[in-house]
Each structure stands twice: as C-alpha cells, then as structure tokens.
N, C-alpha and C. Protein backbone atom coordinates (compact mmCIF):
# COMPACT_ATOMS: atom_id res chain seq x y z
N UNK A 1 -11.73 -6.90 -35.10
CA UNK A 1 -11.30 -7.30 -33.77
C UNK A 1 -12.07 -8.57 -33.39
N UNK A 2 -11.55 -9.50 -32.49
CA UNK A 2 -11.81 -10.73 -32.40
C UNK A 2 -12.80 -10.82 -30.58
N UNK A 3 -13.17 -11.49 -30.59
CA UNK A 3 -14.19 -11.84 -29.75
C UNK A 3 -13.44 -11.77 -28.72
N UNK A 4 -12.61 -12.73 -28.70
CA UNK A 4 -11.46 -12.48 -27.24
C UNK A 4 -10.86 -11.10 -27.35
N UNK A 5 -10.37 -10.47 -28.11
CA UNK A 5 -10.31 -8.97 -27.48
C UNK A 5 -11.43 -8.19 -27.00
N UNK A 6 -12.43 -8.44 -27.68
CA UNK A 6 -13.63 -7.88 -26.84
C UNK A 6 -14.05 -8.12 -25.46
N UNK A 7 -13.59 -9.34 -25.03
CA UNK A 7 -13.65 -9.93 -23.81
C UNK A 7 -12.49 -9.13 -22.99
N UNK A 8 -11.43 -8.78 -23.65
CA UNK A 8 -10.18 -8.31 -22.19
C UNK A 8 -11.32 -6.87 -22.34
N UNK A 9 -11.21 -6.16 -23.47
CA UNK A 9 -11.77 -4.83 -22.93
C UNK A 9 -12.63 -4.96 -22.22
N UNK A 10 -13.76 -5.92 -22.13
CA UNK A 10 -14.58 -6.07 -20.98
C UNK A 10 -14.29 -5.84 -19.86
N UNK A 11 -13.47 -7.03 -19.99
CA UNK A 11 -12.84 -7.66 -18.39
C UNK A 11 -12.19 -6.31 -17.52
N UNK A 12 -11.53 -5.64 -18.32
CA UNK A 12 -10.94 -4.16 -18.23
C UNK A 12 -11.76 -3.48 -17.52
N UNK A 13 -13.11 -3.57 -18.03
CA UNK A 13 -14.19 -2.47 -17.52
C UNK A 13 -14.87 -2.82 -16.65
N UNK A 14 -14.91 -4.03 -16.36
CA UNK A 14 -15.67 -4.61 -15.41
C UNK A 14 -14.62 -4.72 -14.00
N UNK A 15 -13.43 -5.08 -14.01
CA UNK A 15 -12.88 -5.45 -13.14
C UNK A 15 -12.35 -4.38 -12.54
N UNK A 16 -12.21 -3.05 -13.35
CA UNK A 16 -11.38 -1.93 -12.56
C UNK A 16 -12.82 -1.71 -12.39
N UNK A 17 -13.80 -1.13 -12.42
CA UNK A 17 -15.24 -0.92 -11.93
C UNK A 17 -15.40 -2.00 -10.41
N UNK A 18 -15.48 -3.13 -10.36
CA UNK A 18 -15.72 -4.03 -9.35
C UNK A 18 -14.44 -3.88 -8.50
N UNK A 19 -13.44 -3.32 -8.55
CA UNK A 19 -12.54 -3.49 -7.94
C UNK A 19 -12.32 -2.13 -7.30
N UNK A 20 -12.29 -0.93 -7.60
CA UNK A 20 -12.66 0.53 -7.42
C UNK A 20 -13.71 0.43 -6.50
N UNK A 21 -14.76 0.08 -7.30
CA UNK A 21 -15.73 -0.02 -6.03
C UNK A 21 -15.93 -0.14 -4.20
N UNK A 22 -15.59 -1.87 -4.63
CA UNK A 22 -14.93 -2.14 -3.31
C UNK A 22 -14.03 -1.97 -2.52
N UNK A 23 -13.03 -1.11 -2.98
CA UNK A 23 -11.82 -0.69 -2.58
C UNK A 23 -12.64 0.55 -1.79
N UNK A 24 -13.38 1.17 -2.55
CA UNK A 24 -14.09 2.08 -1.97
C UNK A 24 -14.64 1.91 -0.98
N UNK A 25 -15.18 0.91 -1.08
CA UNK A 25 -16.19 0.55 -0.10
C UNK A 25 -15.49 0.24 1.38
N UNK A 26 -14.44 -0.60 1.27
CA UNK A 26 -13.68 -1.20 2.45
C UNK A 26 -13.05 0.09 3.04
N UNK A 27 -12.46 1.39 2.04
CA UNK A 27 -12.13 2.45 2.78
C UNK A 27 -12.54 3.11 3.64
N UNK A 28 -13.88 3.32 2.85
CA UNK A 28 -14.86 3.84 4.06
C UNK A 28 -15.19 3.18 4.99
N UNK A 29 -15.11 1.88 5.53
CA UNK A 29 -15.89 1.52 6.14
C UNK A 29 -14.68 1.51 7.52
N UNK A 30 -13.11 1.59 7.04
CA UNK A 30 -11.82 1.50 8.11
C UNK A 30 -12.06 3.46 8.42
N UNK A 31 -12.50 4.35 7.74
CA UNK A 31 -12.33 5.47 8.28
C UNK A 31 -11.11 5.60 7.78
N UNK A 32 -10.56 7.29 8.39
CA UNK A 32 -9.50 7.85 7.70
C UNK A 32 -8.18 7.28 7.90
N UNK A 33 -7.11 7.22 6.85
CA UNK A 33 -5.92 6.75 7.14
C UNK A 33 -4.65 7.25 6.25
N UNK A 34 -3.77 7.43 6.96
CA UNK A 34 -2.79 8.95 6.96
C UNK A 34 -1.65 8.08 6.15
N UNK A 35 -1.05 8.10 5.41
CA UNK A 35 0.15 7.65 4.75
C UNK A 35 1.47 7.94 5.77
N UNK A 36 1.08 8.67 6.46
CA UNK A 36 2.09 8.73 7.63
C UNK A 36 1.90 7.65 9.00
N UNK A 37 0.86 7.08 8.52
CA UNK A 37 0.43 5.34 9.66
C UNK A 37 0.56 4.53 8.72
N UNK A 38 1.77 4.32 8.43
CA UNK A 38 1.91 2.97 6.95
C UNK A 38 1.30 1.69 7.87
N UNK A 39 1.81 1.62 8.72
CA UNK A 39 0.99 0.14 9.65
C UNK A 39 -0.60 -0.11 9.25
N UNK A 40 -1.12 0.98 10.01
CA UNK A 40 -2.43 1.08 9.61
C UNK A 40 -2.62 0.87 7.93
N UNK A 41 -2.21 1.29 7.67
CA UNK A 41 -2.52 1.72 5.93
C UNK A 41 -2.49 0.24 5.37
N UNK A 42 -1.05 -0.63 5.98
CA UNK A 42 -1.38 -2.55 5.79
C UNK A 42 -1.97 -2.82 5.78
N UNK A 43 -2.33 -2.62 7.01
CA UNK A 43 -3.67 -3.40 8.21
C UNK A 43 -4.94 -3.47 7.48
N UNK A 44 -4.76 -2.48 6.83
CA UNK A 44 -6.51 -2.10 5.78
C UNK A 44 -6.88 -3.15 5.19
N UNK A 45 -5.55 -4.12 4.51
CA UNK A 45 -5.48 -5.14 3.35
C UNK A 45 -6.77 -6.03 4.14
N UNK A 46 -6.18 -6.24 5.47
CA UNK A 46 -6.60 -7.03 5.69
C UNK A 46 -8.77 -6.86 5.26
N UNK A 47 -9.22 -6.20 5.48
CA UNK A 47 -10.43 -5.88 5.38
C UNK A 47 -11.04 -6.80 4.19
N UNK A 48 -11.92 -7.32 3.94
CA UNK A 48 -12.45 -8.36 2.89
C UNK A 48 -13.03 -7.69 2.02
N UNK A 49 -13.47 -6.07 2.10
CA UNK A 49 -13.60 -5.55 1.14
C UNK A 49 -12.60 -4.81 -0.04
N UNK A 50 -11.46 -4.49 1.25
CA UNK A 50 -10.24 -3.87 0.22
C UNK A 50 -9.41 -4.87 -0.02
N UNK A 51 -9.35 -6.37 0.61
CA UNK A 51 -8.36 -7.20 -0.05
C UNK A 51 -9.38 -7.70 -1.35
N UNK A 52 -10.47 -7.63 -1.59
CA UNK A 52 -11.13 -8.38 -2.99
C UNK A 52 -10.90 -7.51 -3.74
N UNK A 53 -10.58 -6.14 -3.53
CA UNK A 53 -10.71 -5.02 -4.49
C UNK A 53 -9.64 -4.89 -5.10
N UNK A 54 -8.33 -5.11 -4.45
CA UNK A 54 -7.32 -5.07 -4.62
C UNK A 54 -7.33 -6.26 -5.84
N UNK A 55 -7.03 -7.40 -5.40
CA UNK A 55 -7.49 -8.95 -6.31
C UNK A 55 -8.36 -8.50 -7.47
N UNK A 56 -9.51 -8.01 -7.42
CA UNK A 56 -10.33 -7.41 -8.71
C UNK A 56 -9.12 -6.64 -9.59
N UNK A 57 -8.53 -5.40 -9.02
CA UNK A 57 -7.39 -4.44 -9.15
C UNK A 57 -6.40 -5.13 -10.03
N UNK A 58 -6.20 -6.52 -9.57
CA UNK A 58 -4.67 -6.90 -10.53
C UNK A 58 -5.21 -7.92 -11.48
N UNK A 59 -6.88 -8.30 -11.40
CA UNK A 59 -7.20 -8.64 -12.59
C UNK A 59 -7.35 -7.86 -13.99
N UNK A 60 -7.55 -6.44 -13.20
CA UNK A 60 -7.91 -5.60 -14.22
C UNK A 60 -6.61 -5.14 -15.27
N UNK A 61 -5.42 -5.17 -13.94
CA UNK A 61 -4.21 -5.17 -14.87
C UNK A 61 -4.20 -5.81 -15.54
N UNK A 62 -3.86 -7.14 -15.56
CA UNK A 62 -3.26 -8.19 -16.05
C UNK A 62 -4.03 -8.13 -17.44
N UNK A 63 -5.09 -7.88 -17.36
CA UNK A 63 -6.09 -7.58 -18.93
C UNK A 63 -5.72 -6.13 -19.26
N UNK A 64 -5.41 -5.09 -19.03
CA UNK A 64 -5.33 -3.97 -19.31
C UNK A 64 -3.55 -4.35 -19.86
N UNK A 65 -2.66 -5.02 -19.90
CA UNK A 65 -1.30 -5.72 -20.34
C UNK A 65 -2.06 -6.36 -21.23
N UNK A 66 -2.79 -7.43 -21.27
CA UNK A 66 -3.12 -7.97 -22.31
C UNK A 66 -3.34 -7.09 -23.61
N UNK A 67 -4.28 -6.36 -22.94
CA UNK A 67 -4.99 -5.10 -24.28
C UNK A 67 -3.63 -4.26 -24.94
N UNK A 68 -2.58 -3.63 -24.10
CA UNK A 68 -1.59 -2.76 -24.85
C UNK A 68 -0.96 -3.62 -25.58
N UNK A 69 -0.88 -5.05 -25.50
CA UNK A 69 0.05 -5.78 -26.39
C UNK A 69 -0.51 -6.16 -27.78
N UNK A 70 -1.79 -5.83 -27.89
CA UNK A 70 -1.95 -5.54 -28.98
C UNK A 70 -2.85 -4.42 -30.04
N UNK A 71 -2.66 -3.51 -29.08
CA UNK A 71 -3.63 -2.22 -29.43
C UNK A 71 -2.83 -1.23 -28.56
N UNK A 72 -3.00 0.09 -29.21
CA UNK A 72 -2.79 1.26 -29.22
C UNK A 72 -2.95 1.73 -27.50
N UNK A 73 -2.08 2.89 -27.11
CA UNK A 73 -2.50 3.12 -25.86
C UNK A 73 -3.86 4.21 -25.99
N UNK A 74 -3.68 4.96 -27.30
CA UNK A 74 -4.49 5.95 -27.43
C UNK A 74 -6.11 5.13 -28.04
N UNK A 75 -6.14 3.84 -28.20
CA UNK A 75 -6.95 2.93 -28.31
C UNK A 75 -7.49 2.28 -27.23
N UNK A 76 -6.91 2.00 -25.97
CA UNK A 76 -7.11 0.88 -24.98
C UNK A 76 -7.28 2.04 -23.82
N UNK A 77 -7.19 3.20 -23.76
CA UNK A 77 -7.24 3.95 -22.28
C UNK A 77 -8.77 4.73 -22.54
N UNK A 78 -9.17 5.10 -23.68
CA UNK A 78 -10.13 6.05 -24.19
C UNK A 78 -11.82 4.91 -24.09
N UNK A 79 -11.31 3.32 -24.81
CA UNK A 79 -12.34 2.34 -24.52
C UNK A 79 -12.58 1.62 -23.19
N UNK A 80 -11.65 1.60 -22.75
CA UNK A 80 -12.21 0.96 -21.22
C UNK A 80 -12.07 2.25 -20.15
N UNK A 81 -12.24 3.72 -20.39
CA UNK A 81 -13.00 4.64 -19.90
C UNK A 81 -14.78 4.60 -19.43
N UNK A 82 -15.09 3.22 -20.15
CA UNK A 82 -16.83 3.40 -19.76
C UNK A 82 -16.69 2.95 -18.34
N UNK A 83 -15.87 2.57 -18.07
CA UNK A 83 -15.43 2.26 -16.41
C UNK A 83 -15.62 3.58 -15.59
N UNK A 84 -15.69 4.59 -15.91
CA UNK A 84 -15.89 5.55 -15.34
C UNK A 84 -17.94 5.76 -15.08
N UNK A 85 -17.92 5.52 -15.95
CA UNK A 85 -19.57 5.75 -16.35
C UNK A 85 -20.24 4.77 -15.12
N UNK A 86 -19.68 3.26 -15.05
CA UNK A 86 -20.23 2.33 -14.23
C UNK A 86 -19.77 2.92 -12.84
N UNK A 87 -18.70 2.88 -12.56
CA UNK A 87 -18.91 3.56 -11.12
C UNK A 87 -19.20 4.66 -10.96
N UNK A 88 -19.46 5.65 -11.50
CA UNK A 88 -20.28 6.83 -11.39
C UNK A 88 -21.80 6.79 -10.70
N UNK A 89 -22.67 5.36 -11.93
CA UNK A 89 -23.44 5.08 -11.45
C UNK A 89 -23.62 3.81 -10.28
N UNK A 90 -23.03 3.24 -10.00
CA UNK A 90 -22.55 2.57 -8.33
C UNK A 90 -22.43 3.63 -7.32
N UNK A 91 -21.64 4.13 -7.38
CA UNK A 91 -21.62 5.44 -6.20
C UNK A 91 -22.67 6.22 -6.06
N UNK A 92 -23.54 6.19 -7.08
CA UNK A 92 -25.08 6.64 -7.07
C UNK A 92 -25.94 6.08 -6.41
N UNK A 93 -26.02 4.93 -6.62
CA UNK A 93 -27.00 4.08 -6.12
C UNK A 93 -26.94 3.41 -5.00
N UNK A 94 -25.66 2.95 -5.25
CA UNK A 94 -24.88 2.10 -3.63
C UNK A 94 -24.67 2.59 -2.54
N UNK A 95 -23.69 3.85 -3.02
CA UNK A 95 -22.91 4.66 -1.72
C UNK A 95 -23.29 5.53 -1.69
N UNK A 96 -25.16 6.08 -2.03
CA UNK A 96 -25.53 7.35 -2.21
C UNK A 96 -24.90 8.64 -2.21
N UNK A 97 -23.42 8.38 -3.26
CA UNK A 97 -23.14 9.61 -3.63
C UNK A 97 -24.12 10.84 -4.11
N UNK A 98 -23.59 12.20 -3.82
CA UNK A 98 -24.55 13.26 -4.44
C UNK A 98 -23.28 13.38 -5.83
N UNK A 99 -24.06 13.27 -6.75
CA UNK A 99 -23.42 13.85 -8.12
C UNK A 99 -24.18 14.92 -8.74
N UNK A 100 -23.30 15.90 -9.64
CA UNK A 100 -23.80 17.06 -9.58
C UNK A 100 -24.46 17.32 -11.28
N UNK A 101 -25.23 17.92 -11.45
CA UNK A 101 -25.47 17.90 -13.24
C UNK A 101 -24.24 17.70 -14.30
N UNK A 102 -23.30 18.62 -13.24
CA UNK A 102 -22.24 19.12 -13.97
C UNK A 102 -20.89 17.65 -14.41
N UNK A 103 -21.37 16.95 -13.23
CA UNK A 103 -20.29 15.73 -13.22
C UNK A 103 -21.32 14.44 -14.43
N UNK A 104 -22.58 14.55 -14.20
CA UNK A 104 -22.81 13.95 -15.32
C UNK A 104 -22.50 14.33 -16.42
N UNK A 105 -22.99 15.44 -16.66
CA UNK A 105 -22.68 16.29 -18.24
C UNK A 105 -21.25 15.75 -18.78
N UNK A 106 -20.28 15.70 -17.44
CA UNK A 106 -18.99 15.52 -17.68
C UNK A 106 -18.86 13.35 -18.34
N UNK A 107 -19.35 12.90 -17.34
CA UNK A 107 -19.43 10.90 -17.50
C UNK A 107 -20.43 11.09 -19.21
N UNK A 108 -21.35 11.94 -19.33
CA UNK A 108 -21.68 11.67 -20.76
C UNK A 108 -20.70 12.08 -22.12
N UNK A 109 -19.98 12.64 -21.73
CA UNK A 109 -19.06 13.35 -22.33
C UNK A 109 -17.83 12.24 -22.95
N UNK A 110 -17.60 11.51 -21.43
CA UNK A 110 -16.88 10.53 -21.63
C UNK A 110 -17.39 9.23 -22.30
N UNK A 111 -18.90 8.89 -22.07
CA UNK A 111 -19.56 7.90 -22.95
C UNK A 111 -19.47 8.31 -24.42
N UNK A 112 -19.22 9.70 -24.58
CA UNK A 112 -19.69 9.95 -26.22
C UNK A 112 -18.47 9.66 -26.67
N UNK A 113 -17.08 9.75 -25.98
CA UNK A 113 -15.87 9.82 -26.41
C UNK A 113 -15.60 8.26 -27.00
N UNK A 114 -16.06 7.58 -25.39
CA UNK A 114 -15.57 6.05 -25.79
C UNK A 114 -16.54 5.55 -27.21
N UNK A 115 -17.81 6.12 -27.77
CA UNK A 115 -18.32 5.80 -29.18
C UNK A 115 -17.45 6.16 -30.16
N UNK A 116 -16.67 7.20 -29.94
CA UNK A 116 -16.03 7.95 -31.44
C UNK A 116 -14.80 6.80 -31.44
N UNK A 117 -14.19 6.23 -30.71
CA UNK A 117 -12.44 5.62 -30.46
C UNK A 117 -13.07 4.30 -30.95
N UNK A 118 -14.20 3.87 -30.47
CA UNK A 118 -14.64 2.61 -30.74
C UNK A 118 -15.01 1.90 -31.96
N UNK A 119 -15.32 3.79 -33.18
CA UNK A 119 -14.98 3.32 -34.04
C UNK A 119 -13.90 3.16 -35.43
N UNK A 120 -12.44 3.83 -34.35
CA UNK A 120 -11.34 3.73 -35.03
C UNK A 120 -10.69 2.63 -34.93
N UNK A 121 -9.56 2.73 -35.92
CA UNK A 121 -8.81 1.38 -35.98
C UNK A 121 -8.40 1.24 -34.29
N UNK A 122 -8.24 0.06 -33.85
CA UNK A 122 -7.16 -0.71 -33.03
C UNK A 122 -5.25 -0.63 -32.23
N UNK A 123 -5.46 -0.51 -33.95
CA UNK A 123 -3.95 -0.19 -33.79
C UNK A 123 -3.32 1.10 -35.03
N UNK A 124 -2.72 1.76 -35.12
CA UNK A 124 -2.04 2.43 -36.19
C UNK A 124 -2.16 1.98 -36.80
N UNK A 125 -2.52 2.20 -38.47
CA UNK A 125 -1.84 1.85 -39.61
C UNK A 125 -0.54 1.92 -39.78
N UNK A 126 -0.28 0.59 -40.41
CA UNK A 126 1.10 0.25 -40.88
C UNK A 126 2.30 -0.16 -39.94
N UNK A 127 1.56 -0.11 -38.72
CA UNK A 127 2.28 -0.40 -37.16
C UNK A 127 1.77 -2.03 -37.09
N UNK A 128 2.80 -2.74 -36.79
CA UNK A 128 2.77 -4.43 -36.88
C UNK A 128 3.11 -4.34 -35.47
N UNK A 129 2.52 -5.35 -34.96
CA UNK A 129 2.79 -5.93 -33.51
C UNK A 129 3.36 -7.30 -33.87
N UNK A 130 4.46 -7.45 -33.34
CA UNK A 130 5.03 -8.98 -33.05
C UNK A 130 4.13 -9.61 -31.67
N UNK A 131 3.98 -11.19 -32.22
CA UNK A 131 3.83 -11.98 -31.29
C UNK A 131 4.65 -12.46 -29.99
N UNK A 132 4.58 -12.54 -28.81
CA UNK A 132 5.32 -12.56 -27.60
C UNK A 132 6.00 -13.49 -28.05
N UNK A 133 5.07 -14.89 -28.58
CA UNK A 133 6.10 -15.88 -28.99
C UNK A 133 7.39 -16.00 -29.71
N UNK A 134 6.70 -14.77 -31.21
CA UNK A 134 7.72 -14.29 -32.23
C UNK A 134 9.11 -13.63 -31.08
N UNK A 135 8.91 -12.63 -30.19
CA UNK A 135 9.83 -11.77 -29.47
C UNK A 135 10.76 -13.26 -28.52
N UNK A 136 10.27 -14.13 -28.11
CA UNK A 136 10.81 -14.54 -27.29
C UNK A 136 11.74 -14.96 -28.77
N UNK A 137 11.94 -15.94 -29.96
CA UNK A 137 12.25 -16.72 -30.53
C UNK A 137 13.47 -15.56 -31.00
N UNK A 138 12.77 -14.19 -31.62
CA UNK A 138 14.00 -13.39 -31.85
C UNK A 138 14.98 -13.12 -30.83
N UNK A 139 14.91 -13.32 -29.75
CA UNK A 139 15.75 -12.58 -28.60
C UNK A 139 16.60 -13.88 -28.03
N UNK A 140 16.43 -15.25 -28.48
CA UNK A 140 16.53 -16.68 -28.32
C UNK A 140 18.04 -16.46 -29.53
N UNK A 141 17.21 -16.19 -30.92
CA UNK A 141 18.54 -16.72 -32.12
C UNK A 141 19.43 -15.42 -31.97
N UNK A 142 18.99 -13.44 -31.36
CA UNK A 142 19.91 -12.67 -31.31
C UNK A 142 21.06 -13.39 -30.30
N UNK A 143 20.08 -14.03 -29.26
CA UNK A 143 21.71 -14.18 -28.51
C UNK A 143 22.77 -15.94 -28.91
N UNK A 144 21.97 -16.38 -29.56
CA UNK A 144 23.09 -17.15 -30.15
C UNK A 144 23.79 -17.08 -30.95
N UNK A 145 23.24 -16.23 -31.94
CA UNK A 145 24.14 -15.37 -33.03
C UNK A 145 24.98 -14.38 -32.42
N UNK A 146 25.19 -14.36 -30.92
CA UNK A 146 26.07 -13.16 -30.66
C UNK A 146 27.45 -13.76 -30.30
C-alpha cells in the first residue's frame, strides 16, 4: 500500500474523530433538540462548533469514498475504527466523560481488531479494481458503440 493511501486512512481517522467531536461539542452546548423542532434542529448549523464538525464530517467522507474505491469494505470500515479509540479518549479528557472498565475493555478490543485487518490484504485476491479514469473511457466507447 502506498503512502497516499495511508494518508486517506488517516485523514479518515482523524477527520471523523475531529468532526464527531465537535459536533459533540456544539450539541451540548445548544441543549436538547427534538426532531420534531426541525427549525431548531437548522438553527443548530448555525453554531461554529456544529457547523466545523459537520465540514470536518464531509471531509471525512469524501476520504472514506476515496478509500472504498480502492479497498475492500471489510478492509476500510475495521481500519479507520481507531477513530473510535481517539474519541473515546477526547470525551475523557475534554468532556469529562465517565467511561466504564467495561467500555474500555470494549475500545481495546477494537484497537486489537484494527492490528489483525491491518495486517491483511487491502483488497481480495484476484478482485481488480478499475481506474475511475479506465470506467469513465469504458462507459464513453459502450455508448458509442451502441
């Protein structure tokens, strides 16, 4: 695996972590809000903590698309799981969550998982990924050949 894929899985883990966070953070700070006050529920955007979080949120997509296009889902959901581990410990420290033995036992569980995936293949054997470029060019000559 290449350096720039190592970088989206990063980006993956870092950005749904930084973005979770603060989403968190801006929630709490508007108090409770009912899906039955969709107004309110807008209005939240506005907050500078849940509109960055959000923005963090569709960076994390946009790399988490990057990653399935060329790796496995059972590859790309199991490695950027250490995202769990980081805000686990943020909500610890930051938002003095109480976490319980039992919920660590559980985030180590998940650290040991993301070691075992990390060191399987990528993608299936014998499973080829086409290039977006390749897909656009085939779907270009299918329809002129039609």
């Amino acid at each position: 695996m290449t350096f720039r894929k190592y970088l989206v899985l990063a980006g993956i883990t870092v950005f749904s972590t930084a973005g979770d966070s603060l989403l968190a953070r801006g929630m709490k700070d508007l108090g409770s809000v009912s899906l039955h006050n969709f107004s309110g529920l807008l209005l939240s955007i506005l907050n500078p903590f849940v509109a960055t979080g959000i923005l963090l949120l569709l960076a994390f997509f946009s790399c988490y698309m990057s990653a399935l296009s060329w790796a496995d889902l059972t590859y790309v959901l199991p490695a950027t799981s250490l995202g769990y581990v980081l805000v686990a410990l943020i909500a610890h420290f930051s938002f003095h969550e109480e976490i319980s033995p039992t919920r660590w036992l559980g985030i180590a569980l998940i650290a040991a998982g993301v070691g075992f995936v990390a060191v399987g293949p990528s993608v299936t054997p014998g499973r080829q990924h086409q290039d977006s470029r390749d897909v656009g060019r085939d779907t270009v000559s299918q329809e002129v050949n039609s």
